[in-house]
N, C-alpha and C. Protein backbone atom coordinates (compact mmCIF):
# COMPACT_ATOMS: atom_id res chain seq x y z
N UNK A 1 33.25 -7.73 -110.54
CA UNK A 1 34.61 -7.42 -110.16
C UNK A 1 34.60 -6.76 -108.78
N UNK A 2 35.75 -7.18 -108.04
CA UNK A 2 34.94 -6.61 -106.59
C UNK A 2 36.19 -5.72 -106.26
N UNK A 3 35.65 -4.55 -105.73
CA UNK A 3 36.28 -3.45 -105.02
C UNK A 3 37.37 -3.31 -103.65
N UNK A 4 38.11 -2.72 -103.83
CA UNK A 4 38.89 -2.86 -102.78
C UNK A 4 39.22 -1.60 -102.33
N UNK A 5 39.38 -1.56 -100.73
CA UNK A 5 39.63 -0.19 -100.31
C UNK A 5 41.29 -0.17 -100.03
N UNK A 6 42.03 0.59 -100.71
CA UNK A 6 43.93 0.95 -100.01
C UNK A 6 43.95 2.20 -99.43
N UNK A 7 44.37 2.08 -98.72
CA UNK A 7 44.61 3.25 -97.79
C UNK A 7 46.59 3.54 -97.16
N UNK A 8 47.53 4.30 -97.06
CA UNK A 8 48.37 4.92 -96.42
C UNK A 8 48.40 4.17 -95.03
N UNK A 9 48.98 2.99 -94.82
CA UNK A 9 49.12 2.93 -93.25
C UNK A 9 49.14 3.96 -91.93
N UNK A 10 49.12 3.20 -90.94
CA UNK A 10 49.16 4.93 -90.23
C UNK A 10 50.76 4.85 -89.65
N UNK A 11 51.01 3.52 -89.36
CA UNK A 11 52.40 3.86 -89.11
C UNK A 11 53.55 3.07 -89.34
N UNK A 12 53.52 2.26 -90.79
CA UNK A 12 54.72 1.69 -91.36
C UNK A 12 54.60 2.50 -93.22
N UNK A 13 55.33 2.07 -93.81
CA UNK A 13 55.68 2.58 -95.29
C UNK A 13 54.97 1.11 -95.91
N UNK A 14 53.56 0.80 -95.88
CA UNK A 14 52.86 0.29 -96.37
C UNK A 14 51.12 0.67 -96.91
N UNK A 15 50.91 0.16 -97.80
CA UNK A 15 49.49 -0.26 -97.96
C UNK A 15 48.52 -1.51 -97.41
N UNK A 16 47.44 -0.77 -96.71
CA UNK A 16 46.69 -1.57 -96.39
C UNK A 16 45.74 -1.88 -97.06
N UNK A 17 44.69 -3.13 -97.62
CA UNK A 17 44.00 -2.96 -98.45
C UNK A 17 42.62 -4.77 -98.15
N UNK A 18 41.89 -3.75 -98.17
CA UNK A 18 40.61 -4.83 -97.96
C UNK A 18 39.36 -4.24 -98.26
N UNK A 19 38.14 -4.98 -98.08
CA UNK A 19 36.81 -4.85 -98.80
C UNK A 19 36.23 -3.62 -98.36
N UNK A 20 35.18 -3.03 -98.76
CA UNK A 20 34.78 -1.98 -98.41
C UNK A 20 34.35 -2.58 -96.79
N UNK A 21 34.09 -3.04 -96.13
CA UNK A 21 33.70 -3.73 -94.30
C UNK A 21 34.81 -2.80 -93.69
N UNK A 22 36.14 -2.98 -94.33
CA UNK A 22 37.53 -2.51 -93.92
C UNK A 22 37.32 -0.76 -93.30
N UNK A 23 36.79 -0.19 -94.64
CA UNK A 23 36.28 1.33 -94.26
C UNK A 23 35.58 1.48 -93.85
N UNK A 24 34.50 0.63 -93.56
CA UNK A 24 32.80 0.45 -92.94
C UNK A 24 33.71 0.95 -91.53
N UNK A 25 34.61 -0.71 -91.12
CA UNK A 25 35.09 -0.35 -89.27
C UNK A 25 35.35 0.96 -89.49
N UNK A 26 36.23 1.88 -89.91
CA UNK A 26 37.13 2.65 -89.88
C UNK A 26 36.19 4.26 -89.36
N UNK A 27 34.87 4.25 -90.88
CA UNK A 27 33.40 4.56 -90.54
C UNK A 27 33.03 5.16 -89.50
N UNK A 28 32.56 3.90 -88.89
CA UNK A 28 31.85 3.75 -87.65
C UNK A 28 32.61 4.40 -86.38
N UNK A 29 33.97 3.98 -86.62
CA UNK A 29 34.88 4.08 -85.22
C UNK A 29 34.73 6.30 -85.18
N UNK A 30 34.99 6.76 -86.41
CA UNK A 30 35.05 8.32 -86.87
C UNK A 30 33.49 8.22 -86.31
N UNK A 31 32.05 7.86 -86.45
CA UNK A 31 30.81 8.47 -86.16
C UNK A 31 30.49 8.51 -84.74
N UNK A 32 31.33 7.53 -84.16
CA UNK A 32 31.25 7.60 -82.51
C UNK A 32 32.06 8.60 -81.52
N UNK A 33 32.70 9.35 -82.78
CA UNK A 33 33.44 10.72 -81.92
C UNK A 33 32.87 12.07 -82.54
N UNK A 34 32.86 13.09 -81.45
CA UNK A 34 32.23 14.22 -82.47
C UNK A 34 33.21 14.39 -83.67
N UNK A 35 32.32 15.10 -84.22
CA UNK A 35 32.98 15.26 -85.80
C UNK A 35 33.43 16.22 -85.82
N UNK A 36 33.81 17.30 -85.36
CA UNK A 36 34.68 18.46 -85.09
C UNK A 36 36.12 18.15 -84.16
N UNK A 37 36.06 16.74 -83.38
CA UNK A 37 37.29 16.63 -82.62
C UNK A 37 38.64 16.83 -83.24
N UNK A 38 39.44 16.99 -82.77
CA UNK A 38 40.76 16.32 -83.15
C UNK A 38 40.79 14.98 -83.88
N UNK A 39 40.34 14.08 -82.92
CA UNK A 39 40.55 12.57 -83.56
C UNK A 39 39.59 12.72 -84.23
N UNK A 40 39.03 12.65 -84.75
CA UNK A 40 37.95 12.38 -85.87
C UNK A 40 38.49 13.19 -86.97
N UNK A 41 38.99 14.42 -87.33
CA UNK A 41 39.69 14.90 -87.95
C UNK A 41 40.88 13.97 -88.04
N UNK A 42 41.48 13.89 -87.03
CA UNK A 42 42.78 12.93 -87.79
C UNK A 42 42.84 11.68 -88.02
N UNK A 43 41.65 11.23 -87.80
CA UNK A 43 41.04 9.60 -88.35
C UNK A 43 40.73 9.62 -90.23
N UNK A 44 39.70 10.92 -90.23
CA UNK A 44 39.22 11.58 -91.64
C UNK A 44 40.48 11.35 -92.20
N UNK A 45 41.22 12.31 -91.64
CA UNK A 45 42.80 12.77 -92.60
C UNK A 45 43.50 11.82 -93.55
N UNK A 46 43.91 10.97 -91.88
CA UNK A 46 44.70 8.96 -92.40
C UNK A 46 43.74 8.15 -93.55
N UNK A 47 42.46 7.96 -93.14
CA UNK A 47 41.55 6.77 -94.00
C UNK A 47 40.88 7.71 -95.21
N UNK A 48 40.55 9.10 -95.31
CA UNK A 48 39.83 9.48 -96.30
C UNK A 48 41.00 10.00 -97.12
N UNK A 49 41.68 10.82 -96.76
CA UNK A 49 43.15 11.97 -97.61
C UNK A 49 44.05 10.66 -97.84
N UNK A 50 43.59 9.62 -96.95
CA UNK A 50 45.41 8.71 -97.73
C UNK A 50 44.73 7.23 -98.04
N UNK A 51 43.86 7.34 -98.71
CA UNK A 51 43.02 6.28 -99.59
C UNK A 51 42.06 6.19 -100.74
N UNK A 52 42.07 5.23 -101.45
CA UNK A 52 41.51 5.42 -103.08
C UNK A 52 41.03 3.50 -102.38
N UNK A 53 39.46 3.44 -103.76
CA UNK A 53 39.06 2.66 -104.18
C UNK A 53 39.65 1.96 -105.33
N UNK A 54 39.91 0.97 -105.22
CA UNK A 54 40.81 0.11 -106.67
C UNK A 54 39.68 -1.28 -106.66
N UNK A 55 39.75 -1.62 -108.21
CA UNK A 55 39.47 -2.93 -109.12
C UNK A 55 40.40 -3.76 -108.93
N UNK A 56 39.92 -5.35 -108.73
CA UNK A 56 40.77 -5.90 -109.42
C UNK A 56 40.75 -6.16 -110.71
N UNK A 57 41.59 -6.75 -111.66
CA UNK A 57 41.46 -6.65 -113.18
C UNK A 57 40.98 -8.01 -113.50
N UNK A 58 40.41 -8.41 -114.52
CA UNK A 58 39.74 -9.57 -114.73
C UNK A 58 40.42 -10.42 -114.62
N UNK A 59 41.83 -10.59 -114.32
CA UNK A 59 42.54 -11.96 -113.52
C UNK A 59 42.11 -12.34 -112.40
N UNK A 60 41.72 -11.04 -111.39
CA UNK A 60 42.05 -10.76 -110.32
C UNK A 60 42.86 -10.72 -109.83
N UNK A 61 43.93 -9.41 -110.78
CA UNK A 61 45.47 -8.99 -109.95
C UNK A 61 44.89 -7.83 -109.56
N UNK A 62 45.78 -6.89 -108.85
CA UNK A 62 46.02 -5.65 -108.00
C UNK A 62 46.69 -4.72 -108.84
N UNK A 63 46.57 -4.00 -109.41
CA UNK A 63 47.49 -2.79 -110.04
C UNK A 63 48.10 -2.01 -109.39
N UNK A 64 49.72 -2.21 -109.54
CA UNK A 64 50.27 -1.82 -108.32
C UNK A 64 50.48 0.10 -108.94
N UNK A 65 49.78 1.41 -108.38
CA UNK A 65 49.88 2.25 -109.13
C UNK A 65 50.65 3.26 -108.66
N UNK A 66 50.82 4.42 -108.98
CA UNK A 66 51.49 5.71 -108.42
C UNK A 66 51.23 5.44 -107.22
N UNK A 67 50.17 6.03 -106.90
CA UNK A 67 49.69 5.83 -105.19
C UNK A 67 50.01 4.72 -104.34
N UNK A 68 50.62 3.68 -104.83
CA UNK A 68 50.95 2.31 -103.80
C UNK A 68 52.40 2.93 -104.15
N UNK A 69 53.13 2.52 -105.17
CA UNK A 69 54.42 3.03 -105.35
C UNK A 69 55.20 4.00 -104.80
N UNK A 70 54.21 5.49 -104.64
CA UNK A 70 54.98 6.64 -104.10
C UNK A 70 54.78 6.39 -102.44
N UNK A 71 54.17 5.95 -101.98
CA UNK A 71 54.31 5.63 -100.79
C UNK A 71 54.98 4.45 -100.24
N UNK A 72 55.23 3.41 -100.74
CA UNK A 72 55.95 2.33 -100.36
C UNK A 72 57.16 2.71 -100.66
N UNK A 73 57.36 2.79 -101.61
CA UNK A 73 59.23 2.66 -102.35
C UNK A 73 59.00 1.41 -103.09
N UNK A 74 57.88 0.76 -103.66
CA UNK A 74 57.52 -0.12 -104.00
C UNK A 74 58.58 -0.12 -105.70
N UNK A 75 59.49 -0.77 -106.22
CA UNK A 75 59.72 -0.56 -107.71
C UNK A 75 59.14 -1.81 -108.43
N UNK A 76 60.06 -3.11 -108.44
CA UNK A 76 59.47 -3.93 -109.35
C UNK A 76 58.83 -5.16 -108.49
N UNK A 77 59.49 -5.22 -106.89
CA UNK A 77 58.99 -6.57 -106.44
C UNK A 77 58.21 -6.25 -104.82
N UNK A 78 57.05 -6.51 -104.70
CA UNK A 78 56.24 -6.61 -103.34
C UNK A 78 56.00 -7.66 -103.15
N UNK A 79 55.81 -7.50 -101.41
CA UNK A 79 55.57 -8.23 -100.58
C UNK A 79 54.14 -8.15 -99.87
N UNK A 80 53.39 -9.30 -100.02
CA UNK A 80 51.94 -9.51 -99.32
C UNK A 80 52.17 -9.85 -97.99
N UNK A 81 51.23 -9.31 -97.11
CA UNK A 81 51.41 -9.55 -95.54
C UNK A 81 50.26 -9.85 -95.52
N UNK A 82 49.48 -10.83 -95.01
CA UNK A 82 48.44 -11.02 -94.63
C UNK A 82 48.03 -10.40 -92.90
N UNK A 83 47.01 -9.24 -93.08
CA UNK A 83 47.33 -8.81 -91.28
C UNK A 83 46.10 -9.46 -90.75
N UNK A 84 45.27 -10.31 -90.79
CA UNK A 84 44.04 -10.37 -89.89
C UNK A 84 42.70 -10.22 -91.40
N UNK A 85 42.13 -9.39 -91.02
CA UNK A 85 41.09 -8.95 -92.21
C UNK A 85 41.29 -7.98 -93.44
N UNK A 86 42.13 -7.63 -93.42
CA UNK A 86 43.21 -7.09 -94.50
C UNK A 86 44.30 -7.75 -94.92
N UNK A 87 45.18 -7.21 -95.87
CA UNK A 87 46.96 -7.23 -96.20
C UNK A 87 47.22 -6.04 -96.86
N UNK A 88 48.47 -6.20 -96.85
CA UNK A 88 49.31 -4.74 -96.99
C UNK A 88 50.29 -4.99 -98.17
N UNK A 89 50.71 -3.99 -98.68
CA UNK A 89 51.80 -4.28 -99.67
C UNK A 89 52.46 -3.49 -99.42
N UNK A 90 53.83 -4.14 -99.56
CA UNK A 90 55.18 -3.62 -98.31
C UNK A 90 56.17 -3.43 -99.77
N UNK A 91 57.24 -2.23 -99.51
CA UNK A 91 58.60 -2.71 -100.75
C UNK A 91 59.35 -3.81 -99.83
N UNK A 92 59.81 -5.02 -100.09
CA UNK A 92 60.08 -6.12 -99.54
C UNK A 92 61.79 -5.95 -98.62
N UNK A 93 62.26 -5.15 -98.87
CA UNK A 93 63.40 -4.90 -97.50
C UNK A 93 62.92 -4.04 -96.59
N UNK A 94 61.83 -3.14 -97.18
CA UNK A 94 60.96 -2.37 -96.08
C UNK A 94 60.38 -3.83 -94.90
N UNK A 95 59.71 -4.39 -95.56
CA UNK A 95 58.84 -5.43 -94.60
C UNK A 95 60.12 -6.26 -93.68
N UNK A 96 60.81 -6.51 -94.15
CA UNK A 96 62.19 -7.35 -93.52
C UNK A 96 62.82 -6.50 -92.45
N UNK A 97 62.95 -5.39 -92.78
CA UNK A 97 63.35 -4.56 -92.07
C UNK A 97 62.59 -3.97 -90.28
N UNK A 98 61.29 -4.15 -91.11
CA UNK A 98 60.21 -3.75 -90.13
C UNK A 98 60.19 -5.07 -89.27
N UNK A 99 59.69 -6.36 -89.87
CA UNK A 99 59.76 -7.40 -89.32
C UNK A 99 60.86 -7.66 -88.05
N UNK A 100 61.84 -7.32 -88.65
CA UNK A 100 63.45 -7.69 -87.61
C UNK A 100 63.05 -6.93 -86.60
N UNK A 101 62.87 -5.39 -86.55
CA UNK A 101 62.57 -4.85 -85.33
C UNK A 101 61.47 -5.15 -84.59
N UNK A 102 60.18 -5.54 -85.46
CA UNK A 102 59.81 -6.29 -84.62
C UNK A 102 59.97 -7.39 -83.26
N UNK A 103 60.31 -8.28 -84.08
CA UNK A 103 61.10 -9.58 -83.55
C UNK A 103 62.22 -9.30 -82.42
N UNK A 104 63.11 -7.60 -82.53
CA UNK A 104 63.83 -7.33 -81.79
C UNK A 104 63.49 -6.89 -80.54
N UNK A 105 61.72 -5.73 -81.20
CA UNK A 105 61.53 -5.73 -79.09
C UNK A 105 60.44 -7.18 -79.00
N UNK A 106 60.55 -7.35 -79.16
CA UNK A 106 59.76 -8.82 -78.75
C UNK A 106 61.01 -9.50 -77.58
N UNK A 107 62.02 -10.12 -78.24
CA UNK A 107 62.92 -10.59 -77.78
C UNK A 107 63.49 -9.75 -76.37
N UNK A 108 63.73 -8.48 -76.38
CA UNK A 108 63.98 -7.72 -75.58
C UNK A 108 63.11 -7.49 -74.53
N UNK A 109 61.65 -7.28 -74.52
CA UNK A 109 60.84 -7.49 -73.68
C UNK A 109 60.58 -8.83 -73.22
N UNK A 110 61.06 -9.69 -73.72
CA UNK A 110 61.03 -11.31 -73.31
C UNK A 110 59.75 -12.02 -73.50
N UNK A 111 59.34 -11.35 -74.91
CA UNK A 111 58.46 -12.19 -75.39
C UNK A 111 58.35 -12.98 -76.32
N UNK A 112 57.77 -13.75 -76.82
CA UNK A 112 58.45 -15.18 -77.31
C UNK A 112 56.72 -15.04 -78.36
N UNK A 113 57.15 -15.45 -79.68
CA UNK A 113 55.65 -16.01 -80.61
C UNK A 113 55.01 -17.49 -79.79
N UNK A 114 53.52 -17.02 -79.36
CA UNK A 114 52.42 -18.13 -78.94
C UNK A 114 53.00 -19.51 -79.86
């Protein structure tokens, strides 16, 4: 059964969640700053204080638990985002919401999707 790391986004009302590699980067990026800094402290803070190890269950579903819930606003229906080497689980007018503004400075800065 393979392990998954979720962690507290750092700056939307989501969960991020991928293999332990995910915390490996995260790791590495914290051992290349002293460990007394600021940032390394507030790297610790985000990925160690606002993340848990989860199972999947012998389906291989996700248990969506307190800890995804109280931080999303997650109730009965989520949304998967696929970001790159992770995904996130969004409460689904949260992600719509986020999305639009997206899309809004995009448009405004006059940038257009590749």
């Amino acid at each position: 059964m393979r392990e998954l790391y979720c962690f507290q986004d750092f700056v939307f009302p989501a969960i991020s969640v991928g293999g332990p590699e995910l915390l490996d980067r995260f790791e590495r990026q914290m051992a290349a700053e002293d460990p007394f800094s600021d940032a390394a402290n507030q790297m610790s803070l985000l990925v160690h204080g606002g993340g848990v190890f989860v199972r999947l269950d012998p389906e291989g579903r996700l248990m969506v638990t307190d800890f995804i819930r109280d931080f999303t606003g997650i109730s009965t229906d989520v949304t998967f985002v696929g970001r790159g080497d992770h995904f996130q689980l969004w409460e689904p007018q949260a992600f719509a919401r986020a999305q639009a503004e997206a899309r809004e400075g995009r448009k405004q800065r006059g940038l257009r999707p590749q």
